[in-house]
ModelCIF file with pLDDT and N, C-alpha, C, O atoms, coordinates in Angstrom:
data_MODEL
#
_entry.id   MODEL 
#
_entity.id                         1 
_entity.type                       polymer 
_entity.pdbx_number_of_molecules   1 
#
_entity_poly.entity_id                      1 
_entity_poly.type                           'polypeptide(L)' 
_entity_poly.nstd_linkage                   no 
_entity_poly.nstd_monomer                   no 
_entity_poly.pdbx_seq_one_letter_code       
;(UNK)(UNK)(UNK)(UNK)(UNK)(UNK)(UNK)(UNK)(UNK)(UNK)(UNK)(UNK)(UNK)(UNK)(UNK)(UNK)
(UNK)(UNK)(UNK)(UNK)(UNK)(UNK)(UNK)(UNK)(UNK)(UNK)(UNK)(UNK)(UNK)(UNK)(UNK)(UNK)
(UNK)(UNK)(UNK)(UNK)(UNK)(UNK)(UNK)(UNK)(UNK)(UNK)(UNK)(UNK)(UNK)(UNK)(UNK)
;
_entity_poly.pdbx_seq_one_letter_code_can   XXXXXXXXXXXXXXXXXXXXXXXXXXXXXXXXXXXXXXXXXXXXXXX 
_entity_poly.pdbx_strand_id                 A 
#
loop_
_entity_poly_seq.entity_id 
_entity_poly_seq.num 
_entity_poly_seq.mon_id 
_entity_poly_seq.hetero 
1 1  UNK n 
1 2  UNK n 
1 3  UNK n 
1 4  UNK n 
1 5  UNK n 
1 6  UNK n 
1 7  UNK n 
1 8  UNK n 
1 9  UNK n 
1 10 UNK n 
1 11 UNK n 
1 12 UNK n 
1 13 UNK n 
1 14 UNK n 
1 15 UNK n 
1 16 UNK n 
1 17 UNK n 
1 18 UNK n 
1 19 UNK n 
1 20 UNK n 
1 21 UNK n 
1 22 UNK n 
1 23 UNK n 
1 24 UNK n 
1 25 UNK n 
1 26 UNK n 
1 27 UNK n 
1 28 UNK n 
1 29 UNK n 
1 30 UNK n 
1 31 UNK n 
1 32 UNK n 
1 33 UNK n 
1 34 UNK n 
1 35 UNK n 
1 36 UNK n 
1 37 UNK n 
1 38 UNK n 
1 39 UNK n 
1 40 UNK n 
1 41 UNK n 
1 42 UNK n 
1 43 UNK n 
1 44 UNK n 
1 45 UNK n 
1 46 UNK n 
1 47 UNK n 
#
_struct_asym.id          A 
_struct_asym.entity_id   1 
#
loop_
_ma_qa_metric.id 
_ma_qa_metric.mode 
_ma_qa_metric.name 
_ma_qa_metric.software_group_id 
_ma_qa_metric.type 
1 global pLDDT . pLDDT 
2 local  pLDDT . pLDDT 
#
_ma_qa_metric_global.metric_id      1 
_ma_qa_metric_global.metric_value   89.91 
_ma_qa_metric_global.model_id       1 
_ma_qa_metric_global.ordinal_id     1 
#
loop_
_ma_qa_metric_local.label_asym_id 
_ma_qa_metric_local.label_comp_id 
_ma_qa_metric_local.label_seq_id 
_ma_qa_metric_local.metric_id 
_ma_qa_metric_local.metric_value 
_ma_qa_metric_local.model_id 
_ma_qa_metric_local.ordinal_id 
A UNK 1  2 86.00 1 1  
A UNK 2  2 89.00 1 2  
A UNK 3  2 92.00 1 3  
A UNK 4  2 93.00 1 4  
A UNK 5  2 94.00 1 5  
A UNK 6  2 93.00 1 6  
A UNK 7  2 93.00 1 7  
A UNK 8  2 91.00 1 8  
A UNK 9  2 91.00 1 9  
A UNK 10 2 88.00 1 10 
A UNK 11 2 80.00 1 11 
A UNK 12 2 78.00 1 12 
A UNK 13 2 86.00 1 13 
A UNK 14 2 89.00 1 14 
A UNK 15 2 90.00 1 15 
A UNK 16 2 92.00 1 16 
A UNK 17 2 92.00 1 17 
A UNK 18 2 90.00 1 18 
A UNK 19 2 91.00 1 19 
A UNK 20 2 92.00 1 20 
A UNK 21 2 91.00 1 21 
A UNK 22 2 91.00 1 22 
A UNK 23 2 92.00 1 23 
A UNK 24 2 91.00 1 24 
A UNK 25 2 90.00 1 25 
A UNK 26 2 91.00 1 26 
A UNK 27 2 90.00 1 27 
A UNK 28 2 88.00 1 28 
A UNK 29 2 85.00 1 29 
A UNK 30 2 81.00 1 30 
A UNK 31 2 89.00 1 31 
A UNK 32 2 92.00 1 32 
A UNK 33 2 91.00 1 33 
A UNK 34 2 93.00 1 34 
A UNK 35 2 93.00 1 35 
A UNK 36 2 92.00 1 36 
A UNK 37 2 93.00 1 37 
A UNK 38 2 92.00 1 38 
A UNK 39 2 92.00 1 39 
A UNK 40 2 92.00 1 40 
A UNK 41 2 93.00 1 41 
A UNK 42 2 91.00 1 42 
A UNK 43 2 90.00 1 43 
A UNK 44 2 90.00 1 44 
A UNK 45 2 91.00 1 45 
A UNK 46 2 87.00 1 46 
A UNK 47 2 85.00 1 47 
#
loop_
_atom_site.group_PDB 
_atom_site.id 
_atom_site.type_symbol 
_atom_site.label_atom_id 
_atom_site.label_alt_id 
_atom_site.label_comp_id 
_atom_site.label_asym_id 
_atom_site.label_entity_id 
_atom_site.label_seq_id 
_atom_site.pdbx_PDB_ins_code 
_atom_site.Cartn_x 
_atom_site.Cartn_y 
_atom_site.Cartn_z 
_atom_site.occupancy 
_atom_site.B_iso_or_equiv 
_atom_site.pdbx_formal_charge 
_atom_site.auth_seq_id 
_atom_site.auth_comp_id 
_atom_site.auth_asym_id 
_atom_site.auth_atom_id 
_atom_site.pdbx_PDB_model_num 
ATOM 1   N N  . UNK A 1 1  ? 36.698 -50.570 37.532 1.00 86.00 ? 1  UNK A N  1 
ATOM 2   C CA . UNK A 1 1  ? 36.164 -49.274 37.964 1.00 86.00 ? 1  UNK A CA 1 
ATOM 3   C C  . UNK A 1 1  ? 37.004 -48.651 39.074 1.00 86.00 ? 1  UNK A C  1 
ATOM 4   O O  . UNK A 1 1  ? 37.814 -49.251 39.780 1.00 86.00 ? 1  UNK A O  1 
ATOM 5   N N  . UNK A 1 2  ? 36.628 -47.106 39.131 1.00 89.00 ? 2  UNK A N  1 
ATOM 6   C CA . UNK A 1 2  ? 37.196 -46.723 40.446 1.00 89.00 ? 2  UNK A CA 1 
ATOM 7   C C  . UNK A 1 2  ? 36.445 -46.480 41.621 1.00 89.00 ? 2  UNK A C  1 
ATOM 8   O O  . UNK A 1 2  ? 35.302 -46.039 41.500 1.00 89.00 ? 2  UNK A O  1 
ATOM 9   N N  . UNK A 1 3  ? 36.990 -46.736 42.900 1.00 92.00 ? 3  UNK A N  1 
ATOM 10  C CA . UNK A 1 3  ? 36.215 -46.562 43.834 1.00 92.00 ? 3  UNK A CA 1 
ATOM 11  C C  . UNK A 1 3  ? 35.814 -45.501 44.338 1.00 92.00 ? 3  UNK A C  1 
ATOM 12  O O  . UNK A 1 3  ? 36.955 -45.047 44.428 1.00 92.00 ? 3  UNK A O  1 
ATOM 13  N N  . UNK A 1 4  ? 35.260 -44.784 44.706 1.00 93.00 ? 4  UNK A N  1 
ATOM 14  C CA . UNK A 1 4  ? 35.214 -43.674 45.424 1.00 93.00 ? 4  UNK A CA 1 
ATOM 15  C C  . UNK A 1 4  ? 34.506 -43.969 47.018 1.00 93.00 ? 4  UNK A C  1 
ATOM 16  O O  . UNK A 1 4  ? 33.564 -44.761 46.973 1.00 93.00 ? 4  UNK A O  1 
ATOM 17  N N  . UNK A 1 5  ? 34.875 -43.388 48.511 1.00 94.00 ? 5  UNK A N  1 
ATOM 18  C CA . UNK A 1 5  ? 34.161 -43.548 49.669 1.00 94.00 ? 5  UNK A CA 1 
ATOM 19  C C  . UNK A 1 5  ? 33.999 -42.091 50.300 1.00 94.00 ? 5  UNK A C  1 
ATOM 20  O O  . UNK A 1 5  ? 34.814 -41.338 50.833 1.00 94.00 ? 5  UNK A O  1 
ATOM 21  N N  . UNK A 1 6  ? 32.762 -41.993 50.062 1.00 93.00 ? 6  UNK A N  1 
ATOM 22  C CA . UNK A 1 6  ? 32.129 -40.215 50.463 1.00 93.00 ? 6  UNK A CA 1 
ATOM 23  C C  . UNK A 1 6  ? 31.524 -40.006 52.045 1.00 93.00 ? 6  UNK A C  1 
ATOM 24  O O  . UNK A 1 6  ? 30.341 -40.264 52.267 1.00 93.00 ? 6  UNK A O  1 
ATOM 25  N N  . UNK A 1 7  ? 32.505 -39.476 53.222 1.00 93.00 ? 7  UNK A N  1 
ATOM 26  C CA . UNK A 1 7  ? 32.102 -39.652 54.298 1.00 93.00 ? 7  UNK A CA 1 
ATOM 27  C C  . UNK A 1 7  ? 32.603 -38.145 54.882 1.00 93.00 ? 7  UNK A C  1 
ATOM 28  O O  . UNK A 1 7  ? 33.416 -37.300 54.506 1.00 93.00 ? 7  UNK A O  1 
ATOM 29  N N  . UNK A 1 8  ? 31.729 -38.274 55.932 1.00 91.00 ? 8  UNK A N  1 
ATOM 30  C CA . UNK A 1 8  ? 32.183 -36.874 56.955 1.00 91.00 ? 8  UNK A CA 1 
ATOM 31  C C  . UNK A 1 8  ? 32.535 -35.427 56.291 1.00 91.00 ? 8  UNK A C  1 
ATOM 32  O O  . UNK A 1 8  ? 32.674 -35.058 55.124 1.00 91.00 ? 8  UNK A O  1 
ATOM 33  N N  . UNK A 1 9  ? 32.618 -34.779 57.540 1.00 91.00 ? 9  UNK A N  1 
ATOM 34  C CA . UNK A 1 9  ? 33.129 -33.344 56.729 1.00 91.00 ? 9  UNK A CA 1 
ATOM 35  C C  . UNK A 1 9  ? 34.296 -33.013 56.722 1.00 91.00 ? 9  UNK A C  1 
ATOM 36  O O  . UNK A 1 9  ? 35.011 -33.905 57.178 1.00 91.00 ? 9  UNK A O  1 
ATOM 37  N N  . UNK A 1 10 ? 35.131 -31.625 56.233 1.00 88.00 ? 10 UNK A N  1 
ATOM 38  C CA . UNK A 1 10 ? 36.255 -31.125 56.011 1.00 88.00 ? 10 UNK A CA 1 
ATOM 39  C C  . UNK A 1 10 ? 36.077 -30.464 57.544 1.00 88.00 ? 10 UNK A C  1 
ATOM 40  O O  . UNK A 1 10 ? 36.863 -30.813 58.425 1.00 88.00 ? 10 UNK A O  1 
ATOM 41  N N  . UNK A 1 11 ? 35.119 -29.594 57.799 1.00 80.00 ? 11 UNK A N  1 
ATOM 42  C CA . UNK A 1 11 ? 35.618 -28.462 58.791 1.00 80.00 ? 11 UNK A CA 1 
ATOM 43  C C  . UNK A 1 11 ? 35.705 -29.037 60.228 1.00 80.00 ? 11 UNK A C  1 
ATOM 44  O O  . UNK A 1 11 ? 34.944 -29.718 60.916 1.00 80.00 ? 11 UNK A O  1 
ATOM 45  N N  . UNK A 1 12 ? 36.948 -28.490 60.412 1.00 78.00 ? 12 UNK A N  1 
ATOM 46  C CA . UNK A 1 12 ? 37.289 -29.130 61.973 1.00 78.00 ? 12 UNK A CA 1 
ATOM 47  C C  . UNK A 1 12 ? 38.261 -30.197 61.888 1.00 78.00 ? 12 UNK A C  1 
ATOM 48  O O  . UNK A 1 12 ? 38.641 -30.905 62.820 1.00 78.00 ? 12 UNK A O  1 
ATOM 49  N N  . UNK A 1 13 ? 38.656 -30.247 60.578 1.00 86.00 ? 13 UNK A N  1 
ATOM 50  C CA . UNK A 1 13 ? 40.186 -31.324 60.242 1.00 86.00 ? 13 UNK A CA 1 
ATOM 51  C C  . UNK A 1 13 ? 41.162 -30.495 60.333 1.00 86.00 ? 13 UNK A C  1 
ATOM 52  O O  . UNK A 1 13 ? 41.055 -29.461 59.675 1.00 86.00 ? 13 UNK A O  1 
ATOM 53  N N  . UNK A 1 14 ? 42.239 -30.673 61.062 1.00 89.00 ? 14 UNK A N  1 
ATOM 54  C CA . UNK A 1 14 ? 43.387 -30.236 61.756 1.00 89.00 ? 14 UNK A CA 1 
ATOM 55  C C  . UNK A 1 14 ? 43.866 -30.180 59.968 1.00 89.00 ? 14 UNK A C  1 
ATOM 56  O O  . UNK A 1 14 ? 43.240 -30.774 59.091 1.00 89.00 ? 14 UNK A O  1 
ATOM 57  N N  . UNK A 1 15 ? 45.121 -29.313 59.726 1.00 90.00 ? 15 UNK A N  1 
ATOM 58  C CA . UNK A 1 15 ? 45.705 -29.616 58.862 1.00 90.00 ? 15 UNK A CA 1 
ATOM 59  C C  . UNK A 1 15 ? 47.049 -31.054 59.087 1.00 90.00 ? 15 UNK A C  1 
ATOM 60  O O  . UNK A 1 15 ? 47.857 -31.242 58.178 1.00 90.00 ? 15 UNK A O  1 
ATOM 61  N N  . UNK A 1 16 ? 47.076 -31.717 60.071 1.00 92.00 ? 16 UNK A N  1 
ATOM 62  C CA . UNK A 1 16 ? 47.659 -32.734 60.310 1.00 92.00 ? 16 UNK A CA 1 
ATOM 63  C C  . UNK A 1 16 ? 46.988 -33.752 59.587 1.00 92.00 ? 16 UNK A C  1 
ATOM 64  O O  . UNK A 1 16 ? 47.559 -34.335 58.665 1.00 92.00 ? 16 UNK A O  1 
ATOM 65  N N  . UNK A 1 17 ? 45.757 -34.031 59.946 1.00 92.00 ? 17 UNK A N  1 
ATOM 66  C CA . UNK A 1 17 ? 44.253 -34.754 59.487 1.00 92.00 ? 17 UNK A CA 1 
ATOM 67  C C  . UNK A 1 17 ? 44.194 -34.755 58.084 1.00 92.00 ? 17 UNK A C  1 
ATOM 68  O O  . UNK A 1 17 ? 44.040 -35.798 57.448 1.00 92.00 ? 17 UNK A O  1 
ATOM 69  N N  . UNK A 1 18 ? 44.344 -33.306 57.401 1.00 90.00 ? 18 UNK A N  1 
ATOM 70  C CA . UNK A 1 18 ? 44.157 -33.097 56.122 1.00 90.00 ? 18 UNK A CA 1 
ATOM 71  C C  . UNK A 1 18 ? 45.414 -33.685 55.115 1.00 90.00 ? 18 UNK A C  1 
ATOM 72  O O  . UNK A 1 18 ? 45.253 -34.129 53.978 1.00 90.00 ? 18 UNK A O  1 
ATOM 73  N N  . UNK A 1 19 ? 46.410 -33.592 55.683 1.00 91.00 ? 19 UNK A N  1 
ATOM 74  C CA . UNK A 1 19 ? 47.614 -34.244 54.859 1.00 91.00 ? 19 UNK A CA 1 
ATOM 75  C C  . UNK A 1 19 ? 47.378 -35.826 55.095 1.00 91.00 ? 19 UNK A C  1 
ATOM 76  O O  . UNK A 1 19 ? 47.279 -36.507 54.074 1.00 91.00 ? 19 UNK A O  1 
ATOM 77  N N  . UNK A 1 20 ? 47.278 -36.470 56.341 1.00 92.00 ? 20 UNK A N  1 
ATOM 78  C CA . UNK A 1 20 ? 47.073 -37.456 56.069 1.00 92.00 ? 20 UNK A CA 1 
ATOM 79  C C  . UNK A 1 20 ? 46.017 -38.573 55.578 1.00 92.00 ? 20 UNK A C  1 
ATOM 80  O O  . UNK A 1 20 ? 46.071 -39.801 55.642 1.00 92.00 ? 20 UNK A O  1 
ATOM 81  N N  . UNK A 1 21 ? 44.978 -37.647 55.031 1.00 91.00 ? 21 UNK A N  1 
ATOM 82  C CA . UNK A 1 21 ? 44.112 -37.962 53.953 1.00 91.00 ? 21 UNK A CA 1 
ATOM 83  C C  . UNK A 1 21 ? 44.509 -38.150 52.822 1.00 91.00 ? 21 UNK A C  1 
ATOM 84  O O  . UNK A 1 21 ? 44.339 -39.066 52.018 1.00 91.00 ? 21 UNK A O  1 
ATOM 85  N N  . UNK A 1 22 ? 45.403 -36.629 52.788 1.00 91.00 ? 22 UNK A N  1 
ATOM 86  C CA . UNK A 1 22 ? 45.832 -36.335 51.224 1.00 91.00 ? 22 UNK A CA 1 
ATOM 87  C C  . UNK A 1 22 ? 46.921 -37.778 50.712 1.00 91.00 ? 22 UNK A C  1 
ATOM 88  O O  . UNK A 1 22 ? 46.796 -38.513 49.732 1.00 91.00 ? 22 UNK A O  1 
ATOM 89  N N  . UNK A 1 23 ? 47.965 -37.786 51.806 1.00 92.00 ? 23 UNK A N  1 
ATOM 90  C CA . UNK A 1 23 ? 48.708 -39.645 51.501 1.00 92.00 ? 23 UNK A CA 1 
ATOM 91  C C  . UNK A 1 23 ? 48.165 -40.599 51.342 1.00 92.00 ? 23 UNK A C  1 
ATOM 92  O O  . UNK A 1 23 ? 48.407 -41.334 50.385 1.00 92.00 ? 23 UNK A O  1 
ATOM 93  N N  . UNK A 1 24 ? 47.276 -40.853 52.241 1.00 91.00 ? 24 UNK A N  1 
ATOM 94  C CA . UNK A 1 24 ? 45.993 -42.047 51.776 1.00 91.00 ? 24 UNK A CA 1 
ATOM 95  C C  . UNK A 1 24 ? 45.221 -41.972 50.929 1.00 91.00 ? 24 UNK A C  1 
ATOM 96  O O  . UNK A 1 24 ? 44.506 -42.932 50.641 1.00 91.00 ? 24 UNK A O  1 
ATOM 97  N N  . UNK A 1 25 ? 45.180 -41.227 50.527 1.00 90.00 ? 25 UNK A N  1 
ATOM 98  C CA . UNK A 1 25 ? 44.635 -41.323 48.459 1.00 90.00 ? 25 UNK A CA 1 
ATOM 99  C C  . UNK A 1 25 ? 46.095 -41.685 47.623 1.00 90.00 ? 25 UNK A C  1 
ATOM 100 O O  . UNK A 1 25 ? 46.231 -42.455 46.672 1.00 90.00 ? 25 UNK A O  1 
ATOM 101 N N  . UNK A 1 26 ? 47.307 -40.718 48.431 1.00 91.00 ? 26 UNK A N  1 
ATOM 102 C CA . UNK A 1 26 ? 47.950 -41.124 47.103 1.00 91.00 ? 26 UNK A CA 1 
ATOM 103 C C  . UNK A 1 26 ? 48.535 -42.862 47.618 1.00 91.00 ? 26 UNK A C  1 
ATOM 104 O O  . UNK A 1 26 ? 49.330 -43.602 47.039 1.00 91.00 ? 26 UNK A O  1 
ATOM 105 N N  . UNK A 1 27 ? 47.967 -43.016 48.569 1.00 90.00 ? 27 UNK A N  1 
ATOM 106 C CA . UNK A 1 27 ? 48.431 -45.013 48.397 1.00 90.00 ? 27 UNK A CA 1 
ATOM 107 C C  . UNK A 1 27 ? 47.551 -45.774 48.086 1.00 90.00 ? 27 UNK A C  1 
ATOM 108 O O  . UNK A 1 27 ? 47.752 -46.988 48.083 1.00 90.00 ? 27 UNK A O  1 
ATOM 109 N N  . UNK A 1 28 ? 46.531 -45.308 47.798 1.00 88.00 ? 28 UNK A N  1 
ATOM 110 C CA . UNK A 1 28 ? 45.587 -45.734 46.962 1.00 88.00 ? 28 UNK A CA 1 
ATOM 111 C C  . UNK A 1 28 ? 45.289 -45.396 45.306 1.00 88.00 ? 28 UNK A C  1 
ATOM 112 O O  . UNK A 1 28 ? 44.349 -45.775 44.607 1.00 88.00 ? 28 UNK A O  1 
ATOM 113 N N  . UNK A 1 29 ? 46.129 -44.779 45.057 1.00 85.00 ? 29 UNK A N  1 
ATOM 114 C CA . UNK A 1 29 ? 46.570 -44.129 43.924 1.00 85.00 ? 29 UNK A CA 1 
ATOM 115 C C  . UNK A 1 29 ? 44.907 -44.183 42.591 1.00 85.00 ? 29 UNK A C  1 
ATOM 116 O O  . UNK A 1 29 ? 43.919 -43.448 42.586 1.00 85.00 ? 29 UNK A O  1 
ATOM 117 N N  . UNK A 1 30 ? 45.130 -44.924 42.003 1.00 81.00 ? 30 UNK A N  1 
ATOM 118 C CA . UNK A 1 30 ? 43.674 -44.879 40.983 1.00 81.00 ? 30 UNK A CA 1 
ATOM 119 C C  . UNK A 1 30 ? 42.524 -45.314 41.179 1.00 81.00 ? 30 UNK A C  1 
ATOM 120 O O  . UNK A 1 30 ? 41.497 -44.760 40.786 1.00 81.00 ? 30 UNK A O  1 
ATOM 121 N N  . UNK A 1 31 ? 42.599 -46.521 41.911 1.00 89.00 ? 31 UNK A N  1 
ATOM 122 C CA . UNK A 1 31 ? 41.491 -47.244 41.873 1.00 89.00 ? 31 UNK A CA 1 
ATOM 123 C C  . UNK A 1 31 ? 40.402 -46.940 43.094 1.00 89.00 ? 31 UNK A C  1 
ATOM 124 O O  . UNK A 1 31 ? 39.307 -47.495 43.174 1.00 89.00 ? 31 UNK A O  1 
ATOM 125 N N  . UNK A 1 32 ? 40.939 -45.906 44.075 1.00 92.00 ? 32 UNK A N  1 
ATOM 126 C CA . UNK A 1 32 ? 39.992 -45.340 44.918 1.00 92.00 ? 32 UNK A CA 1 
ATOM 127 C C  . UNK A 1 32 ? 40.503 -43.865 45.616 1.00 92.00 ? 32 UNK A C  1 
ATOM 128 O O  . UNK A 1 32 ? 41.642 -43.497 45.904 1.00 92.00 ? 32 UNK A O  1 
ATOM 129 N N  . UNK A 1 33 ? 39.241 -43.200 45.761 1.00 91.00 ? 33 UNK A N  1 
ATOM 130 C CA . UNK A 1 33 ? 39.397 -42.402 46.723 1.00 91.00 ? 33 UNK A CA 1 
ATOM 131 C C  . UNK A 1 33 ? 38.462 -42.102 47.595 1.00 91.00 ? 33 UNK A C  1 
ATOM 132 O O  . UNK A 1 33 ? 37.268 -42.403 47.598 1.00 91.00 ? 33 UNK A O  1 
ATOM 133 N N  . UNK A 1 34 ? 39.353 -41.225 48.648 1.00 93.00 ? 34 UNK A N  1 
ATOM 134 C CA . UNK A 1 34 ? 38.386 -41.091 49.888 1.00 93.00 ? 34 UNK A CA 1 
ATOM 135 C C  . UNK A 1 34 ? 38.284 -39.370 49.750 1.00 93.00 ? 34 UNK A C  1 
ATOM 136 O O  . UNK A 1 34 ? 39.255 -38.638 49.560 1.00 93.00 ? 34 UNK A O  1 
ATOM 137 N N  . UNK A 1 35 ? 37.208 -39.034 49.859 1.00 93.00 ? 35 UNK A N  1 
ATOM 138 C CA . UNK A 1 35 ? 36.820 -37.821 49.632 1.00 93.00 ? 35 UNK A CA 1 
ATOM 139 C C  . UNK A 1 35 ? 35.334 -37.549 51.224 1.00 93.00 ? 35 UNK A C  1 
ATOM 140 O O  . UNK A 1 35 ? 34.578 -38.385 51.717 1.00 93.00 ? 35 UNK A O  1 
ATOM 141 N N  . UNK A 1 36 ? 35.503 -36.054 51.540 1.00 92.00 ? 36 UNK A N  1 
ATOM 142 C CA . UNK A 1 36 ? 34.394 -35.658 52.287 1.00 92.00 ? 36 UNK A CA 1 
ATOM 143 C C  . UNK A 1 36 ? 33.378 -34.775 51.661 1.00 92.00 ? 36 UNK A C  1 
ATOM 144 O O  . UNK A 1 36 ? 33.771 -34.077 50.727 1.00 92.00 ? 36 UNK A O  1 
ATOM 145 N N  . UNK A 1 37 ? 31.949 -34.679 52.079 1.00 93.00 ? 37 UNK A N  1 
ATOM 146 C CA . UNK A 1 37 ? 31.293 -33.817 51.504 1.00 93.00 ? 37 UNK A CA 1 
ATOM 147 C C  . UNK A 1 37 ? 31.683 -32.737 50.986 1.00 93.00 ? 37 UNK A C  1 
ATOM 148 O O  . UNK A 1 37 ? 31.265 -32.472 49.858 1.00 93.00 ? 37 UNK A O  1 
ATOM 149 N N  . UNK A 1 38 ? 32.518 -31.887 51.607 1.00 92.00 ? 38 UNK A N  1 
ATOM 150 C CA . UNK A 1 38 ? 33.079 -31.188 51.344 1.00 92.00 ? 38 UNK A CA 1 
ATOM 151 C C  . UNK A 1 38 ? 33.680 -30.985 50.601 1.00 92.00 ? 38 UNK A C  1 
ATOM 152 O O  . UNK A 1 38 ? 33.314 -30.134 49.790 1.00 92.00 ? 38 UNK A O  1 
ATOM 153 N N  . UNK A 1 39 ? 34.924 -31.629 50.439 1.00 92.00 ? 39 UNK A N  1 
ATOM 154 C CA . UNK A 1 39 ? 35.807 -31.943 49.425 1.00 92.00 ? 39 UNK A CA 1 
ATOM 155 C C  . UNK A 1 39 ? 34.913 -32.459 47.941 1.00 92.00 ? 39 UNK A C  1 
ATOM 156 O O  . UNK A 1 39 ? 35.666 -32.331 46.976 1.00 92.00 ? 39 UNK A O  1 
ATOM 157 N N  . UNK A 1 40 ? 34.137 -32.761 47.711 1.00 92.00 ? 40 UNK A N  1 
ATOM 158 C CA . UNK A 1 40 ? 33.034 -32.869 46.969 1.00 92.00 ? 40 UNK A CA 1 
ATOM 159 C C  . UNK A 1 40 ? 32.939 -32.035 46.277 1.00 92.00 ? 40 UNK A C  1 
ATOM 160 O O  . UNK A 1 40 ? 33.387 -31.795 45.156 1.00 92.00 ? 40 UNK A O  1 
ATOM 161 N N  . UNK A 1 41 ? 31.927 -31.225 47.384 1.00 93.00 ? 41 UNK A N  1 
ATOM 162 C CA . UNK A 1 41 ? 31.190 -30.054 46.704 1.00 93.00 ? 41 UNK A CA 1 
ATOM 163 C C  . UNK A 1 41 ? 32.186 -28.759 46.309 1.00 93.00 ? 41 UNK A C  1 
ATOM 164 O O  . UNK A 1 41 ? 31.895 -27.900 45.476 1.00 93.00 ? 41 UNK A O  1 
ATOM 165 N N  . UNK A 1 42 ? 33.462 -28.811 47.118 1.00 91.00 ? 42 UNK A N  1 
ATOM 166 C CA . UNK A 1 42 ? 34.952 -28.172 46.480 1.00 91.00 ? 42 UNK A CA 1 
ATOM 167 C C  . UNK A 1 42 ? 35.501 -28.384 44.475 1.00 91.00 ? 42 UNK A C  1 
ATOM 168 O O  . UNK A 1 42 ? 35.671 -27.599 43.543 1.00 91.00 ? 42 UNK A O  1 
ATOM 169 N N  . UNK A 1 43 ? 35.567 -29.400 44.602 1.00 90.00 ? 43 UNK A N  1 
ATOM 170 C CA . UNK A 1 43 ? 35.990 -30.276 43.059 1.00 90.00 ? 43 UNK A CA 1 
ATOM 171 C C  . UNK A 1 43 ? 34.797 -29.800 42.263 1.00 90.00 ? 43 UNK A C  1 
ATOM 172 O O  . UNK A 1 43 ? 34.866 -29.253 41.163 1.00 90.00 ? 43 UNK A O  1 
ATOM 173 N N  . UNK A 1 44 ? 33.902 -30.017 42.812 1.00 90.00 ? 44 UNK A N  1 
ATOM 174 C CA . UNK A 1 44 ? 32.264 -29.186 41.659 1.00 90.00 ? 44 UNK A CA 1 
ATOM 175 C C  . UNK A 1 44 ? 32.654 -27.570 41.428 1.00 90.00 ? 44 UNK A C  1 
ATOM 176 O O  . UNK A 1 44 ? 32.862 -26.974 40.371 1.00 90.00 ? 44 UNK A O  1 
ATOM 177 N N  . UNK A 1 45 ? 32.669 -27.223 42.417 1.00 91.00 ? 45 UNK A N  1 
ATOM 178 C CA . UNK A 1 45 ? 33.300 -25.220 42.589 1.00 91.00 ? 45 UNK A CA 1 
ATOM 179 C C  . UNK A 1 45 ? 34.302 -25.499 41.433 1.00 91.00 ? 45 UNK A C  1 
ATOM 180 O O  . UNK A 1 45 ? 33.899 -25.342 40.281 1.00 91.00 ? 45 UNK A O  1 
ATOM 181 N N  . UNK A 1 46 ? 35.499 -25.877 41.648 1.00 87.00 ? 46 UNK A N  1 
ATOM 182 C CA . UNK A 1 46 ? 36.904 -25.914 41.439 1.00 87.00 ? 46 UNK A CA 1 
ATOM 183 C C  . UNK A 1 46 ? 36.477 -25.738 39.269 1.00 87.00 ? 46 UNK A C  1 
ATOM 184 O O  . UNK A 1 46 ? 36.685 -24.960 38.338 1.00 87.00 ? 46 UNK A O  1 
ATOM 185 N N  . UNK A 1 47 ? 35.700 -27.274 39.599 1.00 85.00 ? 47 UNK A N  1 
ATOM 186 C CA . UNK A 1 47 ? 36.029 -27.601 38.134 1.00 85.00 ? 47 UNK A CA 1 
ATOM 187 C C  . UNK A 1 47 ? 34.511 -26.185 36.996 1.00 85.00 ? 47 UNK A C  1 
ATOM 188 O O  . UNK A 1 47 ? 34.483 -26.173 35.765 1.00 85.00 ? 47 UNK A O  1 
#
């Protein structure tokens, strides 16, 4: 399976903060990600 870990929010993440989220998914590549409420309820909008 894949993991997913759903914590904290987006607003008030520096875009410094936000990229280095965005790398730490991709070194975690399939088997997990780290996502915020936000980012959540974004991907629901999105898709």
């Amino acid at each position: 399976p894949k993991g997913f870990v759903i914590i904290g929010r987006s607003h008030g993440m520096s875009e410094d903060l936000s990229k280095k989220l965005k790398w730490r998914n991709i070194t975690f590549g399939d088997r997990m990600q780290i996502l915020t409420y936000d980012d959540l309820l974004n991907r629901a909008i999105n898709i």
